[in-house]
Protein backbone atom coordinates (compact mmCIF):
# COMPACT_ATOMS: atom_id res chain seq x y z
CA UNK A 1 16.95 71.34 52.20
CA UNK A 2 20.58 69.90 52.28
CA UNK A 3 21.37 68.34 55.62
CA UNK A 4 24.07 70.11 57.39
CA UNK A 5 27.75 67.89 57.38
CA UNK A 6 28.50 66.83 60.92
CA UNK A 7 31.93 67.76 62.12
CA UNK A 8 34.90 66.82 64.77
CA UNK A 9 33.27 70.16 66.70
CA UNK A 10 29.77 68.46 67.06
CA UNK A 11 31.33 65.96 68.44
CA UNK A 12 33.51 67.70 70.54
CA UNK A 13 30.44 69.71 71.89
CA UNK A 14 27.97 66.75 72.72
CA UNK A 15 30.94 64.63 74.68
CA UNK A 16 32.13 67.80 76.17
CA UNK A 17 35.41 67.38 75.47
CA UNK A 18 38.22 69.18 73.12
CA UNK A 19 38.11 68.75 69.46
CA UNK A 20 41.72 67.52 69.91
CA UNK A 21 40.71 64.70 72.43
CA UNK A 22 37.96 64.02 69.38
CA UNK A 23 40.95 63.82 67.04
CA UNK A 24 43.04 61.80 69.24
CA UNK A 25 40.35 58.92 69.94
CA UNK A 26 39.16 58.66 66.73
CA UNK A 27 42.47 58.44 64.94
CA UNK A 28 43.64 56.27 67.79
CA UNK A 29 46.68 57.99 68.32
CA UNK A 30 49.54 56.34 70.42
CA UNK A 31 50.49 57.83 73.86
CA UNK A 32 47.76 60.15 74.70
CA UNK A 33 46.06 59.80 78.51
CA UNK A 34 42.67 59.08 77.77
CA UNK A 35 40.40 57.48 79.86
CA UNK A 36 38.32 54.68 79.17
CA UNK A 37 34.76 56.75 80.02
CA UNK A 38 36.15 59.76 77.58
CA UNK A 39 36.92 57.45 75.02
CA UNK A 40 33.59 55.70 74.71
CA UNK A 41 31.62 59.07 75.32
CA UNK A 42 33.37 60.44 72.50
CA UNK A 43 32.97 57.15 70.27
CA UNK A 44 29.02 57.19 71.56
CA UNK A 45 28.82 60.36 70.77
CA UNK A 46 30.48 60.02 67.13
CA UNK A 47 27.79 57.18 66.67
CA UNK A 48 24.42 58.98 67.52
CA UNK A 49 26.10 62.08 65.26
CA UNK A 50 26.48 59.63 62.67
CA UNK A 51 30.22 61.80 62.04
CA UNK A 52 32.27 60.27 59.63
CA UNK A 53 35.78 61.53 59.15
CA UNK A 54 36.96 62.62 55.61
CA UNK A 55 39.92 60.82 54.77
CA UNK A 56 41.52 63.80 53.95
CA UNK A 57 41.79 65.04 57.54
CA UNK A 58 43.42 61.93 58.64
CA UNK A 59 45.63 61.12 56.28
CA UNK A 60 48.61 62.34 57.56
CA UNK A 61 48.42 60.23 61.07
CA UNK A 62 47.25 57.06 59.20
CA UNK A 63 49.50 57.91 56.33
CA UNK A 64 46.53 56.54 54.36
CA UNK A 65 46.64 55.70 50.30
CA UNK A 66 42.83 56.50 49.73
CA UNK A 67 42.63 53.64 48.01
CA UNK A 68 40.27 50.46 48.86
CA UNK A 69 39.89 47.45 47.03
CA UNK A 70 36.57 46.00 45.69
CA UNK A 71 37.34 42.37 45.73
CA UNK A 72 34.96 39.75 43.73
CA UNK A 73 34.60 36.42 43.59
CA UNK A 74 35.16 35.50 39.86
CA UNK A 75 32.32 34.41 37.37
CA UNK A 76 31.98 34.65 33.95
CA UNK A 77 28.91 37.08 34.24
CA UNK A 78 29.60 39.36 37.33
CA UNK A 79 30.42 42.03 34.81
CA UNK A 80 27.27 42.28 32.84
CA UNK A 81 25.21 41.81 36.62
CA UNK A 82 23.40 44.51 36.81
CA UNK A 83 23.14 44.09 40.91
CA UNK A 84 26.85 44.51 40.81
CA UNK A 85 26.67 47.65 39.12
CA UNK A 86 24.33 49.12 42.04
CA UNK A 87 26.63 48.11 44.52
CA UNK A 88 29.24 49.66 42.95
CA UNK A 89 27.13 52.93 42.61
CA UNK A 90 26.55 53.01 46.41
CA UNK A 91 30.33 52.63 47.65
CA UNK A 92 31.34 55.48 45.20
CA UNK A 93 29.24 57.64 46.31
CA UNK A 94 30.25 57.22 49.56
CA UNK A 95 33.75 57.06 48.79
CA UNK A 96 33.60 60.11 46.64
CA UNK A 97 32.74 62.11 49.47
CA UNK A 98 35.52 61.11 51.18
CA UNK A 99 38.42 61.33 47.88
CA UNK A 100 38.98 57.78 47.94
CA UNK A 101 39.65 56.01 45.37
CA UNK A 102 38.02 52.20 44.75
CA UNK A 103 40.42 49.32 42.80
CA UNK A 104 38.84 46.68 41.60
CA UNK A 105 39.90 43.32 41.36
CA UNK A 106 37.86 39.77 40.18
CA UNK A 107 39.17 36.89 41.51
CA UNK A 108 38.69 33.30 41.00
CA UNK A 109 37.42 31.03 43.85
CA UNK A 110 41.27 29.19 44.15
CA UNK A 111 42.77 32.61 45.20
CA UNK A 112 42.79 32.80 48.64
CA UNK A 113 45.77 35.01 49.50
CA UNK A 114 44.15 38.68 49.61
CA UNK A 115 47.08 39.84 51.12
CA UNK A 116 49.83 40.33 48.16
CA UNK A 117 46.64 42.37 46.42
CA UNK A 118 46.32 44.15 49.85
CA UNK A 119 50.28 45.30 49.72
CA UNK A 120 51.07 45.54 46.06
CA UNK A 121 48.42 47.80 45.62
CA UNK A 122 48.74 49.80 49.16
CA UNK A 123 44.92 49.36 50.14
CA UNK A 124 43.68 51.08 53.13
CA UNK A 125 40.93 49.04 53.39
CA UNK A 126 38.83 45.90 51.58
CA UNK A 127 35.26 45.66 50.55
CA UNK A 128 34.79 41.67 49.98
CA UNK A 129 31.30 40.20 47.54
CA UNK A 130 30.58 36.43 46.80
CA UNK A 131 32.31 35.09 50.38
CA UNK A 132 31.94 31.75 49.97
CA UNK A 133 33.15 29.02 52.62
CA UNK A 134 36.48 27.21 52.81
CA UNK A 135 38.31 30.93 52.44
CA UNK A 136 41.71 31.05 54.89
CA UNK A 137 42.37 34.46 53.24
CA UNK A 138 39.49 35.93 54.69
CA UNK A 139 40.61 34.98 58.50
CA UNK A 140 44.34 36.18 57.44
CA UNK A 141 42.94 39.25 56.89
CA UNK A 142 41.41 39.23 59.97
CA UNK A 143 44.34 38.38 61.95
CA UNK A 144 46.87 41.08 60.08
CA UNK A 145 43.91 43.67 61.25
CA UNK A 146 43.16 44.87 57.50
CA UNK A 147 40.11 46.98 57.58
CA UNK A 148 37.53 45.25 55.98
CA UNK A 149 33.86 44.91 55.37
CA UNK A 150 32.15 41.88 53.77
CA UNK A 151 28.88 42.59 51.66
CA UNK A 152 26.85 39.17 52.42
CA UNK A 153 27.61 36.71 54.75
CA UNK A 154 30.46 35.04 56.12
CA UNK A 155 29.62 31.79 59.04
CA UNK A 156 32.15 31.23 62.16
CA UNK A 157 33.95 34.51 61.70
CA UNK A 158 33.12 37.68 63.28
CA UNK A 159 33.98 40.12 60.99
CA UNK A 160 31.96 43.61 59.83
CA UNK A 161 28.89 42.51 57.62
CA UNK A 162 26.64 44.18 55.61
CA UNK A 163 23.71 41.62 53.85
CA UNK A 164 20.03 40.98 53.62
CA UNK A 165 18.40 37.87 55.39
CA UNK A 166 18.45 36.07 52.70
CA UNK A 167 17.09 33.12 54.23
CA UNK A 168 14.14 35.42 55.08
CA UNK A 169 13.78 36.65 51.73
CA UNK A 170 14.19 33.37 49.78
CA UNK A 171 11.26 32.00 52.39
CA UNK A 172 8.79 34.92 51.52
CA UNK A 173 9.66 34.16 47.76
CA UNK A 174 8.63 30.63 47.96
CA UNK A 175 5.71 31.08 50.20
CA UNK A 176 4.16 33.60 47.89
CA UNK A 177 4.35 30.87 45.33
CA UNK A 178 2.37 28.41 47.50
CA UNK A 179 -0.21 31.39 48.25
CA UNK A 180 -0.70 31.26 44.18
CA UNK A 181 -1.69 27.22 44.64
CA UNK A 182 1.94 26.10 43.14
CA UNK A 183 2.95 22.11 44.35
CA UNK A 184 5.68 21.58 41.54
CA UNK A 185 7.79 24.54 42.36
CA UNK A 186 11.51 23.97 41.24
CA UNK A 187 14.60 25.99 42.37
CA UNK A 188 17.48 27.42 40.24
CA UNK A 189 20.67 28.02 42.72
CA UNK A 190 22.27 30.89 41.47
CA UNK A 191 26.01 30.06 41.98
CA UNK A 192 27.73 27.02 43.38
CA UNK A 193 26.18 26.38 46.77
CA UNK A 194 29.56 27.48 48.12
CA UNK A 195 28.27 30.30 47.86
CA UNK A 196 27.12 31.74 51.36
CA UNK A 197 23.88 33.43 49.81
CA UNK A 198 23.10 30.72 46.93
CA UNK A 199 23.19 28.10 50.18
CA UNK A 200 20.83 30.10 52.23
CA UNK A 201 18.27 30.39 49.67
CA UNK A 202 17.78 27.02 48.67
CA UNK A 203 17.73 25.96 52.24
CA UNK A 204 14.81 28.33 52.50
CA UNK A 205 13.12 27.11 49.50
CA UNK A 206 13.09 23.37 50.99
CA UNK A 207 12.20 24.43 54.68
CA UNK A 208 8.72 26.29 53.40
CA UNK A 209 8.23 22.85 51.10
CA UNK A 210 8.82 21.09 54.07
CA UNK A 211 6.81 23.19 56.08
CA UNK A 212 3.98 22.77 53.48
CA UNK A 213 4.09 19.35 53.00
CA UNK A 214 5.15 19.58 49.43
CA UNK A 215 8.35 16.57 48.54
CA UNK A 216 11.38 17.68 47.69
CA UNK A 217 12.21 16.59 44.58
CA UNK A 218 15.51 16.25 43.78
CA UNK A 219 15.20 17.04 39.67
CA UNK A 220 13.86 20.06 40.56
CA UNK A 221 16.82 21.83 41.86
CA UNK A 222 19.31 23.02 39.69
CA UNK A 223 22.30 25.42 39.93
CA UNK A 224 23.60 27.64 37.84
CA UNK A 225 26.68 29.98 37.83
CA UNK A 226 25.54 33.52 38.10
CA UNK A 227 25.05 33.86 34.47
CA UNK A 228 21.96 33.78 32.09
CA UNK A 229 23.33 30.88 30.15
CA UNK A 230 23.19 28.92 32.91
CA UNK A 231 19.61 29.70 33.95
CA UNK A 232 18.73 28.67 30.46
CA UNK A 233 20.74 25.23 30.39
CA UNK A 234 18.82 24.32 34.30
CA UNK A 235 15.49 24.93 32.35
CA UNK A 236 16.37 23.33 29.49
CA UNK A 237 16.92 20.42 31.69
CA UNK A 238 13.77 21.29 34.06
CA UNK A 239 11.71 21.19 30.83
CA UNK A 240 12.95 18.18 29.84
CA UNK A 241 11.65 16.13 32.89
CA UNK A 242 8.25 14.25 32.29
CA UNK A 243 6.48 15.87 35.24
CA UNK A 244 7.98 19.16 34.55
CA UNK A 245 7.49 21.77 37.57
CA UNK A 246 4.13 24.74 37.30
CA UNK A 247 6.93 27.38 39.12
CA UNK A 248 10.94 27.99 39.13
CA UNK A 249 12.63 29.83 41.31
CA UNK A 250 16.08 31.34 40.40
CA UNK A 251 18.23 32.32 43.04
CA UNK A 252 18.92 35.64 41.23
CA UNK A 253 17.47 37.75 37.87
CA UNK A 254 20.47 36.72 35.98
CA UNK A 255 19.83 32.96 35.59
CA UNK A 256 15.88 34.16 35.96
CA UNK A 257 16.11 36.00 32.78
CA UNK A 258 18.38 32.91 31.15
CA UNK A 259 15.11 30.35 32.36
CA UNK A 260 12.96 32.89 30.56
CA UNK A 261 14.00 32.54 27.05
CA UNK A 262 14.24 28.65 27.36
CA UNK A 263 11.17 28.35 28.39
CA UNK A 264 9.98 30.77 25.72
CA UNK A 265 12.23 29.33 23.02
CA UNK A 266 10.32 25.81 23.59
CA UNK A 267 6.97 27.67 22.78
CA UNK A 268 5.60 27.59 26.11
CA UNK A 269 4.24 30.73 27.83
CA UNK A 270 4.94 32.72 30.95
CA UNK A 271 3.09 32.51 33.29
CA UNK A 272 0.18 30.53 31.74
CA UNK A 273 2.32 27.26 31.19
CA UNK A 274 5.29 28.18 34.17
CA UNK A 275 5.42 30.48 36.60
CA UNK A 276 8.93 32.25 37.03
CA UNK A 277 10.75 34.56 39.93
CA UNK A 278 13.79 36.16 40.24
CA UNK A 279 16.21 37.39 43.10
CA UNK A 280 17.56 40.89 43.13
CA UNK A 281 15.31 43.40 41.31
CA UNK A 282 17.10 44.69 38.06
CA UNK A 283 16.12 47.56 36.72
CA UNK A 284 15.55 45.34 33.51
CA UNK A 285 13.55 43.00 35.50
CA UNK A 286 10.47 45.55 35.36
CA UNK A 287 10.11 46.34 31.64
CA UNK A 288 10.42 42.58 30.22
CA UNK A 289 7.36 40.83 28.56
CA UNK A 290 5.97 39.75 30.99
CA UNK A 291 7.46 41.76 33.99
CA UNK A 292 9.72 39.66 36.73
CA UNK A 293 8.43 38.94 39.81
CA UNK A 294 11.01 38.92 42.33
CA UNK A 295 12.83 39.73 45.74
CA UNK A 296 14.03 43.45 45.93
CA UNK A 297 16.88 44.06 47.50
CA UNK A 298 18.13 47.72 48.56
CA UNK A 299 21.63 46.85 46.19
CA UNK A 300 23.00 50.47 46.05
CA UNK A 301 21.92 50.63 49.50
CA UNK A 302 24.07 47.65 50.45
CA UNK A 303 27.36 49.47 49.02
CA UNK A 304 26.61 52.56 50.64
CA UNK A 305 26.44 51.06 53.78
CA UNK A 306 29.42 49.00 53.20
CA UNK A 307 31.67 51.77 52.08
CA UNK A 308 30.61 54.13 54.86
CA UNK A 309 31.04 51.22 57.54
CA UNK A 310 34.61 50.23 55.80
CA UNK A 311 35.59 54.02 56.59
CA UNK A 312 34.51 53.94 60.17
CA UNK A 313 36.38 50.86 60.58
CA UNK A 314 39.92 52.50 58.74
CA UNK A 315 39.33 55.69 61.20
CA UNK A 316 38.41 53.65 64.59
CA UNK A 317 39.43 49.89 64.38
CA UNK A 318 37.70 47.33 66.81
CA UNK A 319 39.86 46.47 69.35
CA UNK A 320 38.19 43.03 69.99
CA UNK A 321 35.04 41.73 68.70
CA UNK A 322 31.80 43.00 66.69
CA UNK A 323 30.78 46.25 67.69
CA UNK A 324 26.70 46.39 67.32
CA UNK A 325 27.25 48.85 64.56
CA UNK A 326 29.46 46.57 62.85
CA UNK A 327 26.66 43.86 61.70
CA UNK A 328 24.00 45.69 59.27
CA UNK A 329 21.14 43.94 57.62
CA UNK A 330 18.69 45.94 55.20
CA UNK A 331 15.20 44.84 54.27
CA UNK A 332 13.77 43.20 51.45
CA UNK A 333 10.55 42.68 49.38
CA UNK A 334 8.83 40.48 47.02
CA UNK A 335 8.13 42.73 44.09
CA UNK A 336 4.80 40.78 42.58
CA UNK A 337 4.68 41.20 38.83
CA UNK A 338 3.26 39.72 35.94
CA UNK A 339 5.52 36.72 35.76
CA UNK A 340 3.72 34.52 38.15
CA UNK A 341 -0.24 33.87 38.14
CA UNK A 342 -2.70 31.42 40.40
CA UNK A 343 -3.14 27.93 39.43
């Protein structure tokens, strides 16, 4: 049975107030009495509904585009990442819902200045992917109150955030290969370590070595730039070493899928002579030979959440602050498939 739409009269109805105080709050509209205690029974009340506005019936008082902006870290391979693809396929459909329009733009890691993009292109609001640290453009965005969500994470700012623990997931990952009897376990960072999420997973792939008493050895950890090619080179190079490691990890399927056919292409076998896992959960990842074991992550999930928290923020900006609805985190899994095996 299709759930019923909420509308500006629920509201309205649980907050007892008019539809036009409803109106007035959440558009944030200049000069109206309102007290505090209407306000936030209206905006509590909005909440537990779960309303979202379309952007249709406020586009007149925010004089709004419907246009946000998908904004990318550049890489080489972010257009043939399937994980990217999901994303995208969450935000539209939230975003179609609402007759906005997404612009997409990949930018390169020196580019800092999201503001011209912001202006030239008359975005209402930003969805930001691949944060990575040392990024002023990110707290100028902040401070010219641009709506925006990040999907990931983003330290010593406290800005709407929509991610996985990835530290979490990257530990169960790693201790699941342990479980299987792995010592030599190597780690393929996905992207530069930079990277927010390529950071936090190789600091959870040393802290459950550490906390198993297994060395870290520094020739087994390798990073890669999001692509396959670069998974293959770091186990070309992996392979190469005379103790060569029993497990890899790559820090997403990409490079996983890269480490694959090296290790393939030197006439070993997976998992008999290496163990391998991924990050992310590609569709492809399930229908290889052998299957990829590896971390699912809700990625449509993650833009849908994003997209429908971006629109929130557009319609009702934070004043000050991170409102508790403002920080989401979805769960993950370690999909076990045919790629790993006991020693």
């Amino acid at each position: 049975m299709k759930k019923q739409s909420v509308s500006a009269s629920d509201v309205a109805k649980m907050a007892g107030v008019s539809r036009t105080t409803v109106s007035f709050i959440l558009n944030n509209t200049q000069g109206k009495h309102i007290s505090e205690a209407t306000r936030q029974r209206v905006l509590k009340a909005a909440e537990a509904l779960q309303y979202v506005p379309d952007m249709n019936a406020i586009s007149l008082a925010k004089k709004a585009h419907y246009s946000i902006g998908f904004f990318i870290c550049y890489s080489r391979a972010i257009f043939s990442d399937a994980y990217l693809f999901r994303l995208i396929e969450g935000i539209t459909l939230v975003l179609n819902k609402h007759h906005c329009r997404l612009e997409l733009h990949s930018l390169r890691m020196t580019r800092r200045n999201y503001l011209d993009l912001v202006h030239s292109s008359k975005l209402d609001g930003l969805i930001l992917m691949n944060t990575h640290t040392d990024d002023p453009g990110i707290k100028e965005l902040e401070e010219a109150k641009i709506p925006f969500v990040v999907i990931g994470s983003i330290e010593g700012l406290s800005v709407p955030q929509v991610d996985i623990d990835n530290v979490a997931a990257a530990r169960e990952m790693v201790d699941y290969l342990v479980s299987l009897g792995h010592r030599k376990i190597a780690m393929i960072a996905h992207a530069p370590l930079e990277f927010y999420a390529a950071a936090n997973r190789l600091e959870a792939y040393r802290q459950v070595l550490n906390e198993n008493g297994i060395p870290i050895i520094s020739k087994y950890i390798e990073v890669a730039d999001f692509s396959e090619e670069s998974g293959y080179r770091a186990m070309q190079r992996l392979l190469c070493l005379e103790d060569r490691p029993s497990a890899v990890f790559a820090g997403n399927d990409m490079v996983a899928y890269g480490a694959m056919q090296a290790i393939i292409d030197e006439g070993l076998s997976i998992p008999e002579d290496i163990s391998i896992a991924g990050f992310d959960d590609d569709l492809l990842s399930r229908y290889l030979n052998p299957s990829l074991t590896t971390v699912a992550q809700p990625s449509e999930g993650l833009g849908q959440a994003a997209a429908k928290l971006l629109i929130q923020e557009i319609i009702s900006p934070r004043k000050s602050g991170l409102r508790e609805r403002d920080y989401i985190v979805l769960p993950t899994m370690v999909a076990k498939r045919e790629s790993c095996r006991r020693i």
